[in-house]
PDB file of N, CA and C in Angstrom:
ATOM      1  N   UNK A   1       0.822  -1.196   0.000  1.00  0.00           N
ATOM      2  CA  UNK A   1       0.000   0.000   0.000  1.00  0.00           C
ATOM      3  C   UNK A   1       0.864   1.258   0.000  1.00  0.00           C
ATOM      4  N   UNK A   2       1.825   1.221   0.664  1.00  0.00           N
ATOM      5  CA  UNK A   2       3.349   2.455   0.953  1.00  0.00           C
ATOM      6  C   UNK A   2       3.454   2.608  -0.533  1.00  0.00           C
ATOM      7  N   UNK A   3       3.732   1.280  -1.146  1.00  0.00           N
ATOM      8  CA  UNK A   3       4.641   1.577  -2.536  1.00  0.00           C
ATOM      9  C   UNK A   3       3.457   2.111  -3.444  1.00  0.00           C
ATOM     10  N   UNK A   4       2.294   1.732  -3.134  1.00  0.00           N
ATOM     11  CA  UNK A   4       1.290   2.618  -4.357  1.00  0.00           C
ATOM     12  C   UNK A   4       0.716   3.940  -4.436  1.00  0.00           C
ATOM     13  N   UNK A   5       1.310   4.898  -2.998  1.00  0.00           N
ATOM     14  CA  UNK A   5       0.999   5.752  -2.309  1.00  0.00           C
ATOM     15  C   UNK A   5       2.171   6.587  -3.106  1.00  0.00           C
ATOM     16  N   UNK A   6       3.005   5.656  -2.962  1.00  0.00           N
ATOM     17  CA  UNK A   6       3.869   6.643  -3.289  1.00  0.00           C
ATOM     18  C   UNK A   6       4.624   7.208  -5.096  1.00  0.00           C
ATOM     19  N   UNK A   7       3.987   5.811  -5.822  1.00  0.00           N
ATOM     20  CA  UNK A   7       3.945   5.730  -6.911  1.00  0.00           C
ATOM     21  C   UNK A   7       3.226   6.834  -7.854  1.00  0.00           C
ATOM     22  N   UNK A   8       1.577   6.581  -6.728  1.00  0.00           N
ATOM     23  CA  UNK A   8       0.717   7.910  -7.347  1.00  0.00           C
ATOM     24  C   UNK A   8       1.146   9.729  -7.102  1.00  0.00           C
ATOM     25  N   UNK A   9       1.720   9.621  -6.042  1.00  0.00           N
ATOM     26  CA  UNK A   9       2.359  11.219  -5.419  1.00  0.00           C
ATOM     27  C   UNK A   9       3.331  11.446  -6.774  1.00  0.00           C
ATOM     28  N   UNK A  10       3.859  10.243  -7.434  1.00  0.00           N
ATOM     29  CA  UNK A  10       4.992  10.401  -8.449  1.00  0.00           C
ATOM     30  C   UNK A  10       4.226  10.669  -9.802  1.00  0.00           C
ATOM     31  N   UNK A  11       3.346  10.228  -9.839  1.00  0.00           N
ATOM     32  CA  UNK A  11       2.248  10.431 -11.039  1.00  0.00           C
ATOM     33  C   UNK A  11       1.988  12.014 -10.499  1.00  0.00           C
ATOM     34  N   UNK A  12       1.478  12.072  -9.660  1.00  0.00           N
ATOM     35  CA  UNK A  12       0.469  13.407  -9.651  1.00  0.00           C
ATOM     36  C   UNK A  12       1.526  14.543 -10.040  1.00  0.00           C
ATOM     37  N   UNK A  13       3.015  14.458  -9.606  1.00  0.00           N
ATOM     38  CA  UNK A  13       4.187  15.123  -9.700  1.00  0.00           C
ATOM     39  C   UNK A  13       4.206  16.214 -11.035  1.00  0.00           C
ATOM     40  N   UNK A  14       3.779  14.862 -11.832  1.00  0.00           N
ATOM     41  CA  UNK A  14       4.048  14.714 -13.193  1.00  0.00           C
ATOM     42  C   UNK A  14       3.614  15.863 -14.276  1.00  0.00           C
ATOM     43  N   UNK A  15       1.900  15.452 -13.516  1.00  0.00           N
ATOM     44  CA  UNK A  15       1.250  16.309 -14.283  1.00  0.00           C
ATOM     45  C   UNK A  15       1.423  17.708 -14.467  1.00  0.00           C
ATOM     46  N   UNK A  16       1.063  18.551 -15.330  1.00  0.00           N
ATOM     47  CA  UNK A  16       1.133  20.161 -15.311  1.00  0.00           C
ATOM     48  C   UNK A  16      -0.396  20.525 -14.798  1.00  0.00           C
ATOM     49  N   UNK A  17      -0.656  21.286 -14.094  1.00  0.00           N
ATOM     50  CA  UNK A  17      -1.356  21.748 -13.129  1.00  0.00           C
ATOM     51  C   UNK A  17      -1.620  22.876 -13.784  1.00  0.00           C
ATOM     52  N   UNK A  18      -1.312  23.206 -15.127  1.00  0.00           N
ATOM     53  CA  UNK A  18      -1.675  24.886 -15.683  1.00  0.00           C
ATOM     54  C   UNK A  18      -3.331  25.183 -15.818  1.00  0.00           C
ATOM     55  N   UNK A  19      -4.242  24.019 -16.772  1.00  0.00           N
ATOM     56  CA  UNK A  19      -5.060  24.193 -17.224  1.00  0.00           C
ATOM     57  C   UNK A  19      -6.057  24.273 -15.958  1.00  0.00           C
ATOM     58  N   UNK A  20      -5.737  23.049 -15.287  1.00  0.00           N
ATOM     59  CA  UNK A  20      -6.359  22.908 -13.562  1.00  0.00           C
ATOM     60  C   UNK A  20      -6.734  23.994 -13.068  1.00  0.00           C
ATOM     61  N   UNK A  21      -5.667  24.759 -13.269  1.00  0.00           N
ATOM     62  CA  UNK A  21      -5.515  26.173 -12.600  1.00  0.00           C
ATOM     63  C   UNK A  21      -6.118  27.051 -13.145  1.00  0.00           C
ATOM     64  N   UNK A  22      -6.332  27.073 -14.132  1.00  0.00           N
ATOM     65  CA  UNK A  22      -7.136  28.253 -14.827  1.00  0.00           C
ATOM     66  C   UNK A  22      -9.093  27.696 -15.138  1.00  0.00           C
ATOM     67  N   UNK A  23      -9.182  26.269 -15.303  1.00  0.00           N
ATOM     68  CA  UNK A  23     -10.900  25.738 -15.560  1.00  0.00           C
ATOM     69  C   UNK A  23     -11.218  25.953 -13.815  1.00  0.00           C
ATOM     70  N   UNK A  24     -10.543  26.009 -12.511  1.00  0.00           N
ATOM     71  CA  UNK A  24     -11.125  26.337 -11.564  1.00  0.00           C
ATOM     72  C   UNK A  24     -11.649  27.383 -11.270  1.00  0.00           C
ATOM     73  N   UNK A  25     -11.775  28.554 -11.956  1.00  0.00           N
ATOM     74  CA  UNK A  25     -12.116  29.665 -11.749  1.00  0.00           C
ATOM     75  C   UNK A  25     -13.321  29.592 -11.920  1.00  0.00           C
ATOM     76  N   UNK A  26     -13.960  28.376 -12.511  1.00  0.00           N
ATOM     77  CA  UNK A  26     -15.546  28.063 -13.169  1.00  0.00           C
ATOM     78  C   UNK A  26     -16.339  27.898 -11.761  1.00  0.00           C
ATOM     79  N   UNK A  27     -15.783  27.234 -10.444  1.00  0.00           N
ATOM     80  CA  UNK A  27     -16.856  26.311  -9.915  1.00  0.00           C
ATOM     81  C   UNK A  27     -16.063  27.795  -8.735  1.00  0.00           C
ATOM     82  N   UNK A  28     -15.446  28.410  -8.600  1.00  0.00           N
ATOM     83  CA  UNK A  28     -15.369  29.749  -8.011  1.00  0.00           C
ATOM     84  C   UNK A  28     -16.312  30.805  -8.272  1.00  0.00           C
ATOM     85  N   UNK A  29     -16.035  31.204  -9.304  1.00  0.00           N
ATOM     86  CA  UNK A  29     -17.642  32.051  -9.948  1.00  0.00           C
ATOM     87  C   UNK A  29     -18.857  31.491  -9.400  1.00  0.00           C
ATOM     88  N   UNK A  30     -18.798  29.996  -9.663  1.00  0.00           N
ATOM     89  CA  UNK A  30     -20.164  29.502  -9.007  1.00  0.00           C
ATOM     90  C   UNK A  30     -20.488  29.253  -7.909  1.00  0.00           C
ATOM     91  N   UNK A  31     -19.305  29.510  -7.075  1.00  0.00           N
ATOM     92  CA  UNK A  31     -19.603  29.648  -5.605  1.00  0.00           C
ATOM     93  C   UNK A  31     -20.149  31.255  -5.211  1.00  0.00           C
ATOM     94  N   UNK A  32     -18.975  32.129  -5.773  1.00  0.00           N
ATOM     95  CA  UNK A  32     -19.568  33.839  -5.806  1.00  0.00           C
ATOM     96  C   UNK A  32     -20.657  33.777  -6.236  1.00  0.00           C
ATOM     97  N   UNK A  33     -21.457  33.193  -7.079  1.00  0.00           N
ATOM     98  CA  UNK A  33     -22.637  33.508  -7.457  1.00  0.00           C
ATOM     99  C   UNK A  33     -23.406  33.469  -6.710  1.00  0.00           C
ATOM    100  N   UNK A  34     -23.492  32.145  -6.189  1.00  0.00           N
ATOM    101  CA  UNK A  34     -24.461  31.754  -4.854  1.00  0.00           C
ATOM    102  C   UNK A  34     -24.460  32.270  -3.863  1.00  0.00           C
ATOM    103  N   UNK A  35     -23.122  32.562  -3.588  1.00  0.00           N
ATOM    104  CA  UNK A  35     -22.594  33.598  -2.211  1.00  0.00           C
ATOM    105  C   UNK A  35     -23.246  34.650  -1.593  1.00  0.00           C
ATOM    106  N   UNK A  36     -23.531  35.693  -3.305  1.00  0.00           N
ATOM    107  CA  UNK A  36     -23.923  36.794  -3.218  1.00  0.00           C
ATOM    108  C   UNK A  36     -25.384  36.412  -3.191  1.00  0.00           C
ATOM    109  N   UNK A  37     -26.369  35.689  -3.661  1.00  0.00           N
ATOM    110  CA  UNK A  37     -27.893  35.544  -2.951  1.00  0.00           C
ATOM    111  C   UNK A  37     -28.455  35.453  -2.117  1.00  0.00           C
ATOM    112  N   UNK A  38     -27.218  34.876  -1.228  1.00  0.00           N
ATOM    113  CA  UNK A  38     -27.606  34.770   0.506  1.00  0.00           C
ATOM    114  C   UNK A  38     -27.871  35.966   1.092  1.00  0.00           C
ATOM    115  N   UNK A  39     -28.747  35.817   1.229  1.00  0.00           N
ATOM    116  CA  UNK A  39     -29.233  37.379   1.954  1.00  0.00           C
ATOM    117  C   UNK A  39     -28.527  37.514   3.518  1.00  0.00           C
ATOM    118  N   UNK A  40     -28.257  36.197   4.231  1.00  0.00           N
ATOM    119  CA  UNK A  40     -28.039  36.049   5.494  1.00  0.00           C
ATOM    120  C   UNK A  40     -26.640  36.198   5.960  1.00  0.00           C
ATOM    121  N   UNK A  41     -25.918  36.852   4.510  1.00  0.00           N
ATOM    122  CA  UNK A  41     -24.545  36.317   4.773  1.00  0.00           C
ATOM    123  C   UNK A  41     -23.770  38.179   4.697  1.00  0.00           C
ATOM    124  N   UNK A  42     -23.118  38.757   5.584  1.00  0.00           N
ATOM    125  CA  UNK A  42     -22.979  39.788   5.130  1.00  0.00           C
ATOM    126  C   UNK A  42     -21.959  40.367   4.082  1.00  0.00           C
ATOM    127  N   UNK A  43     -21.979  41.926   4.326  1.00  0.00           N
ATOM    128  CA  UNK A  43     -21.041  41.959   2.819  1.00  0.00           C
ATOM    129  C   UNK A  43     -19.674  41.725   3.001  1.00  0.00           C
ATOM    130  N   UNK A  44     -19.090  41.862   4.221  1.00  0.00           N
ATOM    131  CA  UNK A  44     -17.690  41.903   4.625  1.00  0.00           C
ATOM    132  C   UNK A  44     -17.230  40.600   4.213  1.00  0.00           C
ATOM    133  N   UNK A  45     -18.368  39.051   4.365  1.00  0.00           N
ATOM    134  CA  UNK A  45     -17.618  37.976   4.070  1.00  0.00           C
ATOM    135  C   UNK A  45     -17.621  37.639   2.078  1.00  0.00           C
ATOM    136  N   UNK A  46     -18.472  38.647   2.403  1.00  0.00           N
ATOM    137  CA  UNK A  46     -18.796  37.852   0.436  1.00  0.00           C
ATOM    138  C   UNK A  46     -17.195  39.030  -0.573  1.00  0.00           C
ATOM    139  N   UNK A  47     -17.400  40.331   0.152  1.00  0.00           N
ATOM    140  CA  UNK A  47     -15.913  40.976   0.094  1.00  0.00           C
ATOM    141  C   UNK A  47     -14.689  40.078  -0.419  1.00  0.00           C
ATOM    142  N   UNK A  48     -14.763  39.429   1.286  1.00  0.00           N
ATOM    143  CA  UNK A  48     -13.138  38.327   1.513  1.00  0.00           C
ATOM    144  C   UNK A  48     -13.149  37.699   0.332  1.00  0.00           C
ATOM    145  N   UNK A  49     -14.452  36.721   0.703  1.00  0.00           N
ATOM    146  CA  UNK A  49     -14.437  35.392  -0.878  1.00  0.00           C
ATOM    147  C   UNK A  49     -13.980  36.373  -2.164  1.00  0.00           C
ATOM    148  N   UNK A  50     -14.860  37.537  -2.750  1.00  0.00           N
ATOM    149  CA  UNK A  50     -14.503  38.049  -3.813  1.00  0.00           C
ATOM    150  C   UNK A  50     -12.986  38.500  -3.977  1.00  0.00           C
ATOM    151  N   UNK A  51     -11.991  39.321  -3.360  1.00  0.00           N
ATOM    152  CA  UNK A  51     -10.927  39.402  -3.072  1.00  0.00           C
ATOM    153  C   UNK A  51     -10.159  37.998  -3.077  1.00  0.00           C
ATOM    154  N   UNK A  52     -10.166  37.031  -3.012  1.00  0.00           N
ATOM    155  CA  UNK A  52      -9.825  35.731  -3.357  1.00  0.00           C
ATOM    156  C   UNK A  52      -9.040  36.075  -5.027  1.00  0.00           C
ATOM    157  N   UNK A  53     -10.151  36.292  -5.906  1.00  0.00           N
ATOM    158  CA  UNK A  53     -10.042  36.513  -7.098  1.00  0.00           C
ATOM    159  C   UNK A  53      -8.993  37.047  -7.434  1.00  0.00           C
ATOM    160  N   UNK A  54      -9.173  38.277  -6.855  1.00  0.00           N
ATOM    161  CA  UNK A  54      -7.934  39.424  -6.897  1.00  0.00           C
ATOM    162  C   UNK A  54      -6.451  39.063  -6.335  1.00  0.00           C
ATOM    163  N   UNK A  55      -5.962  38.021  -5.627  1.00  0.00           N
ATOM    164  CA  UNK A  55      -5.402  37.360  -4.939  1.00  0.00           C
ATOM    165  C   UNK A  55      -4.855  36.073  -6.041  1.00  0.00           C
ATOM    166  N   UNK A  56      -5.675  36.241  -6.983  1.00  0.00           N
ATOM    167  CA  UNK A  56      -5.276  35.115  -8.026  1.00  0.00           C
ATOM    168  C   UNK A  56      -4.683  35.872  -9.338  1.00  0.00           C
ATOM    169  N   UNK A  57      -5.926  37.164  -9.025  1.00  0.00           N
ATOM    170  CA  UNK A  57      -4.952  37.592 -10.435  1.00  0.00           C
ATOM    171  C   UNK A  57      -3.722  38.603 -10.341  1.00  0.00           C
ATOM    172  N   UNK A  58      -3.295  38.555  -9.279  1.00  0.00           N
ATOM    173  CA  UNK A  58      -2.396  39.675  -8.743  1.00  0.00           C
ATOM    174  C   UNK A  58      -1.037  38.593  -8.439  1.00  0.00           C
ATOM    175  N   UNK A  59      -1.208  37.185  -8.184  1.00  0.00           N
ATOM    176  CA  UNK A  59      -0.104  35.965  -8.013  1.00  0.00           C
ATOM    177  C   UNK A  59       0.203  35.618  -9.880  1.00  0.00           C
ATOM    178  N   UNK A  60      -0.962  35.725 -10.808  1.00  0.00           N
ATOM    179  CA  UNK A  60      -0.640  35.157 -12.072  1.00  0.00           C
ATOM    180  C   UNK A  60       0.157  36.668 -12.800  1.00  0.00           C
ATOM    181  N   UNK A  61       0.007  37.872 -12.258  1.00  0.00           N
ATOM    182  CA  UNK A  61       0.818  39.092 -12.668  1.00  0.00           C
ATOM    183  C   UNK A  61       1.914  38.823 -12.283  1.00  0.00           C
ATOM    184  N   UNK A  62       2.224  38.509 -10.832  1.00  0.00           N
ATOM    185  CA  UNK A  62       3.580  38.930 -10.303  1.00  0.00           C
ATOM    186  C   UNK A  62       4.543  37.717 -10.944  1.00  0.00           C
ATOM    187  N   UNK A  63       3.634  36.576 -11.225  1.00  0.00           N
ATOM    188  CA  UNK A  63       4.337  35.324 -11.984  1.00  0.00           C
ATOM    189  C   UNK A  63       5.108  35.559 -13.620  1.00  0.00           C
ATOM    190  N   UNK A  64       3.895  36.232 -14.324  1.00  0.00           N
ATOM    191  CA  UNK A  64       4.466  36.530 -15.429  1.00  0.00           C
ATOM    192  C   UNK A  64       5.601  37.804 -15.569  1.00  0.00           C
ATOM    193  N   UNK A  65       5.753  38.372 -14.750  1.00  0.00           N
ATOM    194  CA  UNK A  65       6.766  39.316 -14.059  1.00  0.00           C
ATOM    195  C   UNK A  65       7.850  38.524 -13.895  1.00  0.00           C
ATOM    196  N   UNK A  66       7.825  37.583 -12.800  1.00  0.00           N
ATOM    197  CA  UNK A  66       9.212  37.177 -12.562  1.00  0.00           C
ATOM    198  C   UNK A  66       9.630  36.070 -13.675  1.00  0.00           C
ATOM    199  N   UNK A  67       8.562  35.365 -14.465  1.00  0.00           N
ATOM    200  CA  UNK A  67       8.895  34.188 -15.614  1.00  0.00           C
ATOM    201  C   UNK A  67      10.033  35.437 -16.419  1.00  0.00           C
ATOM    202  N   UNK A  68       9.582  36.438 -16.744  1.00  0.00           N
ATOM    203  CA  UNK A  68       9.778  37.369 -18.046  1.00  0.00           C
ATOM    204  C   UNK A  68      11.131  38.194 -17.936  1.00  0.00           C
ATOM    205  N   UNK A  69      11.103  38.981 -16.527  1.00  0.00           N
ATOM    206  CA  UNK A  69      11.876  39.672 -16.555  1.00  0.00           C
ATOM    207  C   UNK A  69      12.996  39.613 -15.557  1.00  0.00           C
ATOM    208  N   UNK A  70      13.125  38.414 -14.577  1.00  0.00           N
ATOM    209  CA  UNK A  70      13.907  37.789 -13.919  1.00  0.00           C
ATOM    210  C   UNK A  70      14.537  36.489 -13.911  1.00  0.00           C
ATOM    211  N   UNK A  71      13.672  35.469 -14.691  1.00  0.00           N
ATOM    212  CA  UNK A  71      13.911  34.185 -15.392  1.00  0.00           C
ATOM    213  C   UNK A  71      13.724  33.382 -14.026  1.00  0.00           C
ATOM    214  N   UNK A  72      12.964  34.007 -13.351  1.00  0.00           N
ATOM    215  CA  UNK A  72      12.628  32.665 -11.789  1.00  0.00           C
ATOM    216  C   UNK A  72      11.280  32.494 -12.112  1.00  0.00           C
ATOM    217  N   UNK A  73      11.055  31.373 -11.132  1.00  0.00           N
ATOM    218  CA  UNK A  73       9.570  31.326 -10.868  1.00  0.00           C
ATOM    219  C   UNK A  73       9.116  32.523  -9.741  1.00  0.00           C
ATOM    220  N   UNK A  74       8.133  32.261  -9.190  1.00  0.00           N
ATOM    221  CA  UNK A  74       7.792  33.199  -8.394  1.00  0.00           C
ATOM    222  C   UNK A  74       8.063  32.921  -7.146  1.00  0.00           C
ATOM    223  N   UNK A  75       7.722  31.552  -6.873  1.00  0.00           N
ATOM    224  CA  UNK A  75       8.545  30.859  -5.189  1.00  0.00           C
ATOM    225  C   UNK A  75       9.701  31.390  -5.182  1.00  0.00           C
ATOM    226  N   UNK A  76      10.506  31.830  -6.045  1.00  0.00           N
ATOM    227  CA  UNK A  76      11.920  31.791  -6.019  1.00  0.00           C
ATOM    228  C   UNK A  76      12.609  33.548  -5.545  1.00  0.00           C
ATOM    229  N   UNK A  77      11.302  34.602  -5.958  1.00  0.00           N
ATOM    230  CA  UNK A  77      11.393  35.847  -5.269  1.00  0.00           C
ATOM    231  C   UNK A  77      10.854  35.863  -4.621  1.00  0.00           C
ATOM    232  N   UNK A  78      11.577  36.073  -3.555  1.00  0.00           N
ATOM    233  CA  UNK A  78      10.608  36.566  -1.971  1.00  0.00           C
ATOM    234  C   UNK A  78       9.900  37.141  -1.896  1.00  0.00           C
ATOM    235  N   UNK A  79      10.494  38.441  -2.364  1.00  0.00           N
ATOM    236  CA  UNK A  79       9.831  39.822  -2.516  1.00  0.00           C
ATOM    237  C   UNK A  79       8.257  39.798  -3.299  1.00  0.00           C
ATOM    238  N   UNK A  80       8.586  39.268  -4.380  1.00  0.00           N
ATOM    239  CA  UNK A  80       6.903  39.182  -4.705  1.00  0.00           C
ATOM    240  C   UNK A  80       6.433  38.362  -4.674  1.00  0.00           C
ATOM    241  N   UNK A  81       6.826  37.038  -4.032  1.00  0.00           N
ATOM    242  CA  UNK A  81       6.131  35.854  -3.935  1.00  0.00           C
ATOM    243  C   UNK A  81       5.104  36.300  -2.426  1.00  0.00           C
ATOM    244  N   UNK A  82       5.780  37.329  -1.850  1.00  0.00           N
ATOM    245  CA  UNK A  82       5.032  37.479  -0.491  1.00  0.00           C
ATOM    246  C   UNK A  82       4.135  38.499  -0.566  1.00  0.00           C
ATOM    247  N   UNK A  83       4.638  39.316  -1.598  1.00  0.00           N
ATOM    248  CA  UNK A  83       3.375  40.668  -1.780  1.00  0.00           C
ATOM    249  C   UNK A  83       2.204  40.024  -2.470  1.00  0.00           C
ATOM    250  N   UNK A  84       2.298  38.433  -3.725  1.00  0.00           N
ATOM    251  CA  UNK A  84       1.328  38.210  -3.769  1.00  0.00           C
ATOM    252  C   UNK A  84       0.405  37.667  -2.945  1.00  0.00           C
ATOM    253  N   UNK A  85       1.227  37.365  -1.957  1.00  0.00           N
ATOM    254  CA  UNK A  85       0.558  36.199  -0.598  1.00  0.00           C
ATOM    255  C   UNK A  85      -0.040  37.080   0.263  1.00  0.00           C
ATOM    256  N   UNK A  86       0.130  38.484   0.297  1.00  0.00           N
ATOM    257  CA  UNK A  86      -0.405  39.236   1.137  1.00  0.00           C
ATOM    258  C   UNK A  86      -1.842  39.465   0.944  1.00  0.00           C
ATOM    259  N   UNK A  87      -2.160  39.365  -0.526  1.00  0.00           N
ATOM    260  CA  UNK A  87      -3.466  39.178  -0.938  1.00  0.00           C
ATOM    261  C   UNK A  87      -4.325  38.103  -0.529  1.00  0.00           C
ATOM    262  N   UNK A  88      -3.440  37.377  -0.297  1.00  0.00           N
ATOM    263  CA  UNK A  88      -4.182  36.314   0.351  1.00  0.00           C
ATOM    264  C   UNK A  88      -4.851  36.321   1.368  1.00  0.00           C
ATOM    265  N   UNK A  89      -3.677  36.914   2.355  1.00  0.00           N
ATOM    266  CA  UNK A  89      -3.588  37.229   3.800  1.00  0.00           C
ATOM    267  C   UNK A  89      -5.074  37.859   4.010  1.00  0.00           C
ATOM    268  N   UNK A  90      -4.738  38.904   3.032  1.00  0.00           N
ATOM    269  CA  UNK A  90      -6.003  40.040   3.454  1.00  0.00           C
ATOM    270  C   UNK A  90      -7.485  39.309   3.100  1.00  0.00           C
ATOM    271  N   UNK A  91      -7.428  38.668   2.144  1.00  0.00           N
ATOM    272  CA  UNK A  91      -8.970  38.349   2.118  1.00  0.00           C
ATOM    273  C   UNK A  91      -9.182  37.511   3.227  1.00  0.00           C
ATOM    274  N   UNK A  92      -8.488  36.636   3.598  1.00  0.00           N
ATOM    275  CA  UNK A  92      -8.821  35.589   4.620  1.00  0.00           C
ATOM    276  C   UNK A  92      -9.214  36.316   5.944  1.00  0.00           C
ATOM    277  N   UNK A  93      -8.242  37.473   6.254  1.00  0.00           N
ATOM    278  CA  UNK A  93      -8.439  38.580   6.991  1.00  0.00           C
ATOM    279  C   UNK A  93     -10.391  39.067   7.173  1.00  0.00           C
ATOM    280  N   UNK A  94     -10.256  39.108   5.791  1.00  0.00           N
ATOM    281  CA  UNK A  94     -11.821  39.827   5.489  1.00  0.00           C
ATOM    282  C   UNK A  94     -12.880  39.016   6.083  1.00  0.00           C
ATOM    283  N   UNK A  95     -12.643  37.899   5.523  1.00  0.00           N
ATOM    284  CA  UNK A  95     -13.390  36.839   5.414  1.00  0.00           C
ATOM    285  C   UNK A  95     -13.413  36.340   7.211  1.00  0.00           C
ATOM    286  N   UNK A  96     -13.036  36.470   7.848  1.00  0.00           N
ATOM    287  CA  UNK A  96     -12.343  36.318   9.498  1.00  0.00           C
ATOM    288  C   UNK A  96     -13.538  37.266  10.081  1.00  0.00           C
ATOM    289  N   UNK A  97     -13.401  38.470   9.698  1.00  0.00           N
ATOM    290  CA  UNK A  97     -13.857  39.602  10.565  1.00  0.00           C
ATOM    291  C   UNK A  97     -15.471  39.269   9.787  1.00  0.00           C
ATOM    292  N   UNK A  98     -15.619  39.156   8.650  1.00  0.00           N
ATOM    293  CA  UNK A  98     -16.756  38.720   8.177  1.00  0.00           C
ATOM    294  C   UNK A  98     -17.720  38.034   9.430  1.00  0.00           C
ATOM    295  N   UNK A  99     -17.356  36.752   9.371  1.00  0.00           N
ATOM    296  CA  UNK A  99     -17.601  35.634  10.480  1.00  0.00           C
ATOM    297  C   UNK A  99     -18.195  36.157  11.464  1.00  0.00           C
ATOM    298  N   UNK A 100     -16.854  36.932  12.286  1.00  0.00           N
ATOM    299  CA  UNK A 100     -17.201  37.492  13.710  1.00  0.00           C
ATOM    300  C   UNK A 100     -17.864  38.435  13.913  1.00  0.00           C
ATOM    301  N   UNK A 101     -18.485  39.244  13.013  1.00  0.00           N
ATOM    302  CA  UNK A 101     -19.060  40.388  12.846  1.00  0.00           C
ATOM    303  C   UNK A 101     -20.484  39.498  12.869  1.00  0.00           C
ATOM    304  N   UNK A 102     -20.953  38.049  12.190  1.00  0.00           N
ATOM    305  CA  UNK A 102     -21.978  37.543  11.831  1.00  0.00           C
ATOM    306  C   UNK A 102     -22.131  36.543  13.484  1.00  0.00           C
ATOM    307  N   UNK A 103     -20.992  36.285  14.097  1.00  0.00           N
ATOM    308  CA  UNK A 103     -21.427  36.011  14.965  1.00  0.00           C
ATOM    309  C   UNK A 103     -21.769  36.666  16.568  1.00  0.00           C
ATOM    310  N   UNK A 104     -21.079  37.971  16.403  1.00  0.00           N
ATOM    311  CA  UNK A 104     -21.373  38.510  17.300  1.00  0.00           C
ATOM    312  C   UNK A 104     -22.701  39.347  17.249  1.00  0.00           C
ATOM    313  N   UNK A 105     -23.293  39.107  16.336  1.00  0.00           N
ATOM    314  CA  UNK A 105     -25.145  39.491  15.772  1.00  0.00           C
ATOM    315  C   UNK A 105     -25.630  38.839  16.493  1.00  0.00           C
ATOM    316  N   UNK A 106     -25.445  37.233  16.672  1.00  0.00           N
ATOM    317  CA  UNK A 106     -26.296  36.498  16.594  1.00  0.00           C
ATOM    318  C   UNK A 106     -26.922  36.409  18.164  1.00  0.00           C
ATOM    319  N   UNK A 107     -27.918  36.142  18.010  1.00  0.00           N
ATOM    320  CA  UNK A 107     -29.044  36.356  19.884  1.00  0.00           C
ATOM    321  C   UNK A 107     -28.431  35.098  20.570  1.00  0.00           C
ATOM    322  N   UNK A 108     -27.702  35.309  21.740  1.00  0.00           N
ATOM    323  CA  UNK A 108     -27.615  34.349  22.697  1.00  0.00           C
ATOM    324  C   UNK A 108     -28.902  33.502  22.900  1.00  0.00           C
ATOM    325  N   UNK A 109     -29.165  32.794  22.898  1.00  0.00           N
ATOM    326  CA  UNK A 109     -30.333  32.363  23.851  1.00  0.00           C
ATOM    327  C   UNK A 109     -29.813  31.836  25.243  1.00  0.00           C
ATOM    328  N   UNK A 110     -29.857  31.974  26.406  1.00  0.00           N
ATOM    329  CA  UNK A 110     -29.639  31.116  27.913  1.00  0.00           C
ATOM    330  C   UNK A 110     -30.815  30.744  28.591  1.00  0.00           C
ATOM    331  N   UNK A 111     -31.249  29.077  28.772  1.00  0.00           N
ATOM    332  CA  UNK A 111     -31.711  29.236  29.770  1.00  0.00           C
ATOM    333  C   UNK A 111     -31.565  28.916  30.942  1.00  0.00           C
TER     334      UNK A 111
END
């Protein structure tokens, strides 16, 4: 079972992950879509989720930046591998205060 575990991690290695990466943006949209109908959900968290986006297309800029005009990948600069990650940071951020903002609404009940 070890050796087929580890056979497949060597397969999955393999593959290029480009197209993956770009047809997911489909079932994302279709989560934002739904997101935003919830009436119950406020705007600060649907914000975070949306900022996600921006967080993707601000990592595929700083990528074609460093492919082009530095000849690294992007793991490989700190510097903007972390300014794109900061985007990250922040929506999750959003998406955090979202939450707590929705749960500190909510009516205790005690009895």
């Amino acid at each position: 079972m070890n050796d087929f575990f580890l056979r497949f991690l060597d397969f999955l290695s393999k593959i290029d992950n480009t197209a993956l990466f770009a047809v997911s943006i489909i079932p994302y949209s279709i989560f934002l879509f739904y997101l935003y109908k919830i009436k119950s959900i406020n705007k600060l968290i649907k914000t975070g989720f949306s900022l996600t986006v921006l967080f993707v297309f601000i990592t595929i800029l700083m990528s074609i930046f460093s492919q082009t005009y530095l000849n690294r990948t992007l793991v490989e600069v700190d510097a903007l591998h972390g300014s794109a990650e900061f985007f990250l940071t922040l929506s999750d951020a959003i998406i955090l205060l979202g939450f707590i903002k929705m749960l500190n609404l909510l009516e205790v009940n005690n009895s």
